[in-house]
C-alpha atoms as a PDB file:
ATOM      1  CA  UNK A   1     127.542 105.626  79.830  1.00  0.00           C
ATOM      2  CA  UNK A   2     123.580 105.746  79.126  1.00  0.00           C
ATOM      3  CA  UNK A   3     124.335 107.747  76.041  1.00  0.00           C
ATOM      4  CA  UNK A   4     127.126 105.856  74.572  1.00  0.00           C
ATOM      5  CA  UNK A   5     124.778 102.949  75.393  1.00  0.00           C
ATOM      6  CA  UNK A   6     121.585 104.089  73.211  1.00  0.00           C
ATOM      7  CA  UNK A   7     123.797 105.296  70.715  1.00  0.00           C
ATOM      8  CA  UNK A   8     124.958 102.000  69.892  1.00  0.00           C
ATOM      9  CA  UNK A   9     121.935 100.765  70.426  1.00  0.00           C
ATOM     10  CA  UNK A  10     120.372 102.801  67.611  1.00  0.00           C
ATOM     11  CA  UNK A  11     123.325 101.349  65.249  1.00  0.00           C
ATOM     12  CA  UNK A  12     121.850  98.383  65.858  1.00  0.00           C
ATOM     13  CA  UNK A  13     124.249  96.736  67.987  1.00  0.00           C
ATOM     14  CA  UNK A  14     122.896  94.166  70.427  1.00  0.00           C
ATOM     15  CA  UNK A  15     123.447  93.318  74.084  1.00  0.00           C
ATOM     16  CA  UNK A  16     126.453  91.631  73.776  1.00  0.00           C
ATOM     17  CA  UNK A  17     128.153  93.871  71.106  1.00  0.00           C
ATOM     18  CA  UNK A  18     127.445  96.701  73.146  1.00  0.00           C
ATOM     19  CA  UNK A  19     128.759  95.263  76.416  1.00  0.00           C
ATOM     20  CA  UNK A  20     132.127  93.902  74.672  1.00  0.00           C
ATOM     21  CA  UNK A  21     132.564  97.339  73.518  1.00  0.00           C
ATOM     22  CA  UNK A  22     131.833  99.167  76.443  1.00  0.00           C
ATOM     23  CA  UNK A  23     133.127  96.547  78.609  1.00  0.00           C
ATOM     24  CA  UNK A  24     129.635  97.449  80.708  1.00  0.00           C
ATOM     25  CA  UNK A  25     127.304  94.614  82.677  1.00  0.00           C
ATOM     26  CA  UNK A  26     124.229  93.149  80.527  1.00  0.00           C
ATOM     27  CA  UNK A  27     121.936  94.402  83.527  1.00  0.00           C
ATOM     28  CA  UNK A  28     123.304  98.171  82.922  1.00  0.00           C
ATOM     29  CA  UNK A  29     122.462  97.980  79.265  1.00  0.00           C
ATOM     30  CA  UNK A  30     119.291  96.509  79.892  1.00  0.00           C
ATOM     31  CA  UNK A  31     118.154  99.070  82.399  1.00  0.00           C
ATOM     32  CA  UNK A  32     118.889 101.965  79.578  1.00  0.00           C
ATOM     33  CA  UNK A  33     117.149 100.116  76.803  1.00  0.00           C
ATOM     34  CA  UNK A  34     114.878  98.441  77.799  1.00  0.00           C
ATOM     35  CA  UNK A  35     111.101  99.399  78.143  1.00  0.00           C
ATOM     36  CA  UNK A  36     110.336 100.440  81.008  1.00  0.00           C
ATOM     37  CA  UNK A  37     113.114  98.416  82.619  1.00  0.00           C
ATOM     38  CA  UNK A  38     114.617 101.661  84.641  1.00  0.00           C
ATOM     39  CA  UNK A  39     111.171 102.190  86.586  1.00  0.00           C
ATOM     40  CA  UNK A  40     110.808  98.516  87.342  1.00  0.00           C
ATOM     41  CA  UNK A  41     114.323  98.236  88.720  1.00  0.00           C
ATOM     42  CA  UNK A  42     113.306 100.878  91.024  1.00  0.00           C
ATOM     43  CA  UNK A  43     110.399  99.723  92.155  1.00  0.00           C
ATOM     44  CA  UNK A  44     111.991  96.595  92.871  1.00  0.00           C
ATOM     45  CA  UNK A  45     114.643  98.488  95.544  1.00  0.00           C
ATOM     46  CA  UNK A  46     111.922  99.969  96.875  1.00  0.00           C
ATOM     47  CA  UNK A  47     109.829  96.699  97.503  1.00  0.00           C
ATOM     48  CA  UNK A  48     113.373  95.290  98.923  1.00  0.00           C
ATOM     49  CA  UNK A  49     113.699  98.248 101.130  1.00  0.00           C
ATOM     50  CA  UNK A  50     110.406  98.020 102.547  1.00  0.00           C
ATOM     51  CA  UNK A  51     110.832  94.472 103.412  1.00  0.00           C
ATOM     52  CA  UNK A  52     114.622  94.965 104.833  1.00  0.00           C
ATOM     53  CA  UNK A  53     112.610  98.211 106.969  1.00  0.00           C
ATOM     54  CA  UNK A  54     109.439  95.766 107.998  1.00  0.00           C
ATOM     55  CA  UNK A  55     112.526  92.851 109.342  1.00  0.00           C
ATOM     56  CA  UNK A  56     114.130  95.689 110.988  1.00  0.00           C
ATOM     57  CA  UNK A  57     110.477  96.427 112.607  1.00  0.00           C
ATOM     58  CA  UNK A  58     109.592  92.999 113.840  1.00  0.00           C
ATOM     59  CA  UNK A  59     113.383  92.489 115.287  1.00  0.00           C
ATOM     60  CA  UNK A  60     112.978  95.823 117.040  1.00  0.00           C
ATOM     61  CA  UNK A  61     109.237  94.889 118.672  1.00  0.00           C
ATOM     62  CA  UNK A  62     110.939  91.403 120.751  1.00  0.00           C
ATOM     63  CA  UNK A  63     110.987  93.646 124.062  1.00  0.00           C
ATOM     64  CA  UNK A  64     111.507  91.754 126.794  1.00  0.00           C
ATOM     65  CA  UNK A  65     108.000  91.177 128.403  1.00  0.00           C
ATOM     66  CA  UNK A  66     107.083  89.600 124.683  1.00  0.00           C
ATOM     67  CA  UNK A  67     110.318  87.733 124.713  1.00  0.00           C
ATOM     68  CA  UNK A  68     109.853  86.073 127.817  1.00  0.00           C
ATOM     69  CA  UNK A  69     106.256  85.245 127.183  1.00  0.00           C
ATOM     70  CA  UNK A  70     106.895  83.446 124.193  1.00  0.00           C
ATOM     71  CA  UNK A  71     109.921  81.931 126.017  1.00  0.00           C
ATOM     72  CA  UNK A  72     107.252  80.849 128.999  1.00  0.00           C
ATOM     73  CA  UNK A  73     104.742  78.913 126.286  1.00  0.00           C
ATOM     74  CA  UNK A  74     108.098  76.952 125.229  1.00  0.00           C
ATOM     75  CA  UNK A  75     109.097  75.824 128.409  1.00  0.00           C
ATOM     76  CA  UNK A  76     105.402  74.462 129.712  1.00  0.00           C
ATOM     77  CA  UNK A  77     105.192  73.075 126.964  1.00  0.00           C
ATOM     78  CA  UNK A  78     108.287  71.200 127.294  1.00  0.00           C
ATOM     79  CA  UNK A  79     107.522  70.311 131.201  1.00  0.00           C
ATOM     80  CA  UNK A  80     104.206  69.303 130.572  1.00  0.00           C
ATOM     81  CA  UNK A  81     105.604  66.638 127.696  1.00  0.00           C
ATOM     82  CA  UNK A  82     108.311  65.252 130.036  1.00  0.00           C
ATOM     83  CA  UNK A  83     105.377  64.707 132.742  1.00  0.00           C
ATOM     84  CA  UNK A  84     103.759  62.591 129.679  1.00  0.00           C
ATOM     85  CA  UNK A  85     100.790  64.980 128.940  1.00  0.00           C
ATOM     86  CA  UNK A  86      99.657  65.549 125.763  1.00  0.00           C
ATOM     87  CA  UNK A  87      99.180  68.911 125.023  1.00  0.00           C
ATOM     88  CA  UNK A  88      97.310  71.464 122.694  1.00  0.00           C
ATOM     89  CA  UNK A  89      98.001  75.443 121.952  1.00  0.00           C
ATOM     90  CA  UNK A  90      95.170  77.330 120.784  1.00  0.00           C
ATOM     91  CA  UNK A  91      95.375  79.572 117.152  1.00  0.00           C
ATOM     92  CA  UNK A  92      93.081  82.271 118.432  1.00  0.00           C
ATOM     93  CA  UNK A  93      94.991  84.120 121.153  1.00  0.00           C
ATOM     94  CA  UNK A  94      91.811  85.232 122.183  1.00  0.00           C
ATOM     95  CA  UNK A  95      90.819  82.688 124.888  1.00  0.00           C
ATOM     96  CA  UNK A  96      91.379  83.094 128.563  1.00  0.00           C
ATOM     97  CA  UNK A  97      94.216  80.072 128.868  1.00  0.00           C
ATOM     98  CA  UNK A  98      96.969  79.358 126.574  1.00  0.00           C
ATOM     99  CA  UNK A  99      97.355  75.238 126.322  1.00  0.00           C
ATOM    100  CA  UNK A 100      95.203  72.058 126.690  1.00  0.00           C
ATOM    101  CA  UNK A 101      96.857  69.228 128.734  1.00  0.00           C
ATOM    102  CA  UNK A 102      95.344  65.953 128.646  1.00  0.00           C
ATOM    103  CA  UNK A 103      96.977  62.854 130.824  1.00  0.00           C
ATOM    104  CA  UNK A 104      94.621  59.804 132.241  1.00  0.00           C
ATOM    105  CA  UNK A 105      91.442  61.501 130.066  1.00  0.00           C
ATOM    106  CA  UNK A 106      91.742  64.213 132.295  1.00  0.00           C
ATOM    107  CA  UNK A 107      91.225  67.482 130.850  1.00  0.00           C
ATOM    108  CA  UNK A 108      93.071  70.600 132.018  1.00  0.00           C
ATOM    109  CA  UNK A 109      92.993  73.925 131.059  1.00  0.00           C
ATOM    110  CA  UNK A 110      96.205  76.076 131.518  1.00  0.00           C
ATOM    111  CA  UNK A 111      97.143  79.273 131.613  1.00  0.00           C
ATOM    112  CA  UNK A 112     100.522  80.632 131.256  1.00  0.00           C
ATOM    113  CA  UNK A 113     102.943  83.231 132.757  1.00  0.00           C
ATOM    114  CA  UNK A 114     106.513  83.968 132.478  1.00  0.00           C
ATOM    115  CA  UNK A 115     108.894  86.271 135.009  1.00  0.00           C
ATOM    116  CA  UNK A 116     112.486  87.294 134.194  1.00  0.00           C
ATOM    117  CA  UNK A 117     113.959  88.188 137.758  1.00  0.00           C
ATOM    118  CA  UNK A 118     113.290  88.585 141.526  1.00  0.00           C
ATOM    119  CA  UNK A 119     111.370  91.801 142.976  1.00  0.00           C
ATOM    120  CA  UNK A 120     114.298  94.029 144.043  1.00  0.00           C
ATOM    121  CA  UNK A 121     116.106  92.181 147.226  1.00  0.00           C
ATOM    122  CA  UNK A 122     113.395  90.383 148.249  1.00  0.00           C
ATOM    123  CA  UNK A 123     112.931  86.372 148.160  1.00  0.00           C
ATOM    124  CA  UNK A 124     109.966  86.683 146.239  1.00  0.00           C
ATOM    125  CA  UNK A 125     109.028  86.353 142.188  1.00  0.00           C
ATOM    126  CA  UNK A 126     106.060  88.818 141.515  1.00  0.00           C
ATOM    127  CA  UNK A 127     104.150  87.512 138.972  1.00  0.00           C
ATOM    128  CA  UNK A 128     101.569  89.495 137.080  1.00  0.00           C
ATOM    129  CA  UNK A 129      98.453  87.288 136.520  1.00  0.00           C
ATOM    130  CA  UNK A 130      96.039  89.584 134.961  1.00  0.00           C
ATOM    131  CA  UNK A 131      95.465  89.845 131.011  1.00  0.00           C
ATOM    132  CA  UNK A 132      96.516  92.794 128.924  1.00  0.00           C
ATOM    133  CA  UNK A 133      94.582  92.357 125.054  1.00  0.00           C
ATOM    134  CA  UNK A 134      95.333  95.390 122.710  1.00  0.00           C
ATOM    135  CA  UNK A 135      93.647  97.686 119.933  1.00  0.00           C
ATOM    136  CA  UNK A 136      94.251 100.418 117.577  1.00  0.00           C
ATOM    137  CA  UNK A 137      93.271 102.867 120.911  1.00  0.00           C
ATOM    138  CA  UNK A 138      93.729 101.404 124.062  1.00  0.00           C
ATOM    139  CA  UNK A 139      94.882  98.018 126.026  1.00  0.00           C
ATOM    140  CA  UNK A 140      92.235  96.543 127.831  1.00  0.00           C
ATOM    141  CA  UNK A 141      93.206  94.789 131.157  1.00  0.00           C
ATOM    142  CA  UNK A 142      91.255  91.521 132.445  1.00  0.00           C
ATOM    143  CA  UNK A 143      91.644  90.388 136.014  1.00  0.00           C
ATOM    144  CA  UNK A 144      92.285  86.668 136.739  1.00  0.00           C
ATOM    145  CA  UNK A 145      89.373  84.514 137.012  1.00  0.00           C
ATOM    146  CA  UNK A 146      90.179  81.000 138.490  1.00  0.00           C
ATOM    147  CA  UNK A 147      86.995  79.588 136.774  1.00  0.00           C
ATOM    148  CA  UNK A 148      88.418  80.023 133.661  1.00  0.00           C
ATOM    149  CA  UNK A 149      91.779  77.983 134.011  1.00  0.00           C
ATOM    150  CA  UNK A 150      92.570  74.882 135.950  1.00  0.00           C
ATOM    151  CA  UNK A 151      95.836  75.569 136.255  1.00  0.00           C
ATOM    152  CA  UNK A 152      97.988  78.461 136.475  1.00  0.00           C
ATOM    153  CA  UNK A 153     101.551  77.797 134.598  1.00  0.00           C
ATOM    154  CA  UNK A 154     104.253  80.548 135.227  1.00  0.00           C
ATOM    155  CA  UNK A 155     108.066  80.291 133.888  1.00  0.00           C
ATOM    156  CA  UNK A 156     110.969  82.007 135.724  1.00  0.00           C
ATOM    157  CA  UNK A 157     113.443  82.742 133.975  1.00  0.00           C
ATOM    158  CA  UNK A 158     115.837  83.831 136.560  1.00  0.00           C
ATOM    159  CA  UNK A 159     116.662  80.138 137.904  1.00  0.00           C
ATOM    160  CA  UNK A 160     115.064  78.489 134.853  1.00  0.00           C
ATOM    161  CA  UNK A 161     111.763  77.046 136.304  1.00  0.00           C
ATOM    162  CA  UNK A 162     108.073  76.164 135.775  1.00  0.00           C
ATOM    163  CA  UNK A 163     105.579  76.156 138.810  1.00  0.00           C
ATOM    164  CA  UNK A 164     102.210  74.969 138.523  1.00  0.00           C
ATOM    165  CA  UNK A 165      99.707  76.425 140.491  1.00  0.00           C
ATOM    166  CA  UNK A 166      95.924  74.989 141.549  1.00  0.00           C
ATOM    167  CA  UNK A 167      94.073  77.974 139.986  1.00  0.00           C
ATOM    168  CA  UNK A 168      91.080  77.626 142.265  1.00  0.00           C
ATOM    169  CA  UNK A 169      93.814  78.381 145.434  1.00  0.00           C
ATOM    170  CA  UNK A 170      94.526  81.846 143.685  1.00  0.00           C
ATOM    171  CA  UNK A 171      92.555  84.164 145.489  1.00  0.00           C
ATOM    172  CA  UNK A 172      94.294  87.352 143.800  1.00  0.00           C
ATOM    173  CA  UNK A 173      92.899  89.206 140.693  1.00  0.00           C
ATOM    174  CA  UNK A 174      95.778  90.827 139.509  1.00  0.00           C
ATOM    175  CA  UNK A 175      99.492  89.234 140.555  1.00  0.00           C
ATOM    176  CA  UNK A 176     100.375  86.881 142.970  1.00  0.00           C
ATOM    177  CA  UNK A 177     104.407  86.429 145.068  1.00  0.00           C
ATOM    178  CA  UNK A 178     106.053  82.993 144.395  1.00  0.00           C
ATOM    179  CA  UNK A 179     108.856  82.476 147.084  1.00  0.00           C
ATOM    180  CA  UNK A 180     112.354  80.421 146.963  1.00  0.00           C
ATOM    181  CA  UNK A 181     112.003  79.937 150.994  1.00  0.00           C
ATOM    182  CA  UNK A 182     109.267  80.484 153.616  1.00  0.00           C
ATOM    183  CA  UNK A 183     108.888  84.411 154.486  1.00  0.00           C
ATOM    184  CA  UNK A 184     108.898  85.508 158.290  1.00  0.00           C
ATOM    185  CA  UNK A 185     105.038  86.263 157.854  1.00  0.00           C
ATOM    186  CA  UNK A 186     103.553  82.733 156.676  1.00  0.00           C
ATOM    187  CA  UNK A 187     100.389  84.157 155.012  1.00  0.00           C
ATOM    188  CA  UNK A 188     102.603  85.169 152.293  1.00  0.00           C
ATOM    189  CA  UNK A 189     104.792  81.606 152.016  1.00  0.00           C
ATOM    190  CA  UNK A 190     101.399  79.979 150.484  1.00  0.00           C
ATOM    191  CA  UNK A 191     103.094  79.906 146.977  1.00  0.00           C
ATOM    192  CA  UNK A 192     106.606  77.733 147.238  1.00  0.00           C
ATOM    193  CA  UNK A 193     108.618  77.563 144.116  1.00  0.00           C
ATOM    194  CA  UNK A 194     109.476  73.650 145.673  1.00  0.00           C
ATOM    195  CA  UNK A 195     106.183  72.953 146.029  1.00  0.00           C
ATOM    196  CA  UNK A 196     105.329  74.395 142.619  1.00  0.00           C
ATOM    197  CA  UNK A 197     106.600  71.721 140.199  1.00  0.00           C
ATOM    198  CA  UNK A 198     104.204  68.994 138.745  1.00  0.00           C
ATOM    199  CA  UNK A 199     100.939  69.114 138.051  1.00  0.00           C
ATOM    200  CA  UNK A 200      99.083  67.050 140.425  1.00  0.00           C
ATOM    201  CA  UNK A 201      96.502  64.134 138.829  1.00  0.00           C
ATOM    202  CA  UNK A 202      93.674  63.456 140.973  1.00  0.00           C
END
């Protein structure tokens, strides 16, 4: 085809001549003719494959502990609204709390969590609490200050929930157990989902 193509091309036939003779596309006579039109075309599929490969990349990074953390932002933010709070999500990513709720010119930092299911058999949600911030090398892991939120916000997906939590009542660094009923020890029945589910405006 790409000879008969610049053959008639040299007889001085033009696009549509040649493509009524050869019964051939215009695009398949322009990529043998024209000037430098063959190494554009492929650098154009390979542009288009890159980008299909990248979309294939970001699809294939959702794992689940991103998916339900982006999930968890969604649903404060949609509790916090219904309580009538207006609220605020910082650009950064780089400060210790994620939102800014503001209701009777009270100001309230929060920080937020999200959980997908139940620790094994037990009654209890284990929720980790401390920060994780990646580089190129390593991930660096910061313990939970409560001086740095007012409120602790965690989602569970499991039964579809969002409990608020005092921060300055968290006395744990790393994770903390929130529990559907009371547990047979009561030191651990501090945190109950039921109790867990407005924000309380002093």
């Amino acid at each position: 085809m790409k000879k008969k193509i610049l053959e008639l091309r040299k007889m001085g036939k033009t696009y549509n001549e040649i493509q009524k003779i050869l019964n051939c596309s215009k695009g398949t006579i322009s990529y043998h003719c024209g000037v430098g039109q063959a190494k554009k075309t492929r650098s154009r599929l390979r542009a288009s494959r890159a980008r299909k490969k990248t979309a294939q990349s970001f699809a294939r990074e959702m794992d689940d502990k991103t998916w339900v953390g982006s999930l968890a932002e969604v649903k404060v933010i949609a509790q916090l609204t219904m309580d009538k709070f207006h609220v605020f999500n910082q650009i950064s990513g780089k400060a210790p709390y994620d939102l800014i709720a503001i209701k009777k010119n009270k100001i309230i930092r929060v920080s937020v969590k999200g959980t997908l299911t139940k620790r094994g058999n037990s009654g209890s949600y284990q929720i980790q609490i401390s920060r994780v911030r990646s580089n190129k090398k390593t991930n660096k892991i910061y313990k939970f200050n409560n001086e740095e939120c007012d409120v602790l916000a965690i989602y569970i997906y499991e039964i579809d929930t969002v409990c608020f939590l005092d921060s300055s009542k968290i006395k744990t660094t790393r994770s903390i157990n929130l529990r559907l009923s009371p547990a047979i020890n009561k030191g651990d029945s501090k945190f109950l989902i039921s109790n867990l589910n407005h924000i309380e405006i002093i």
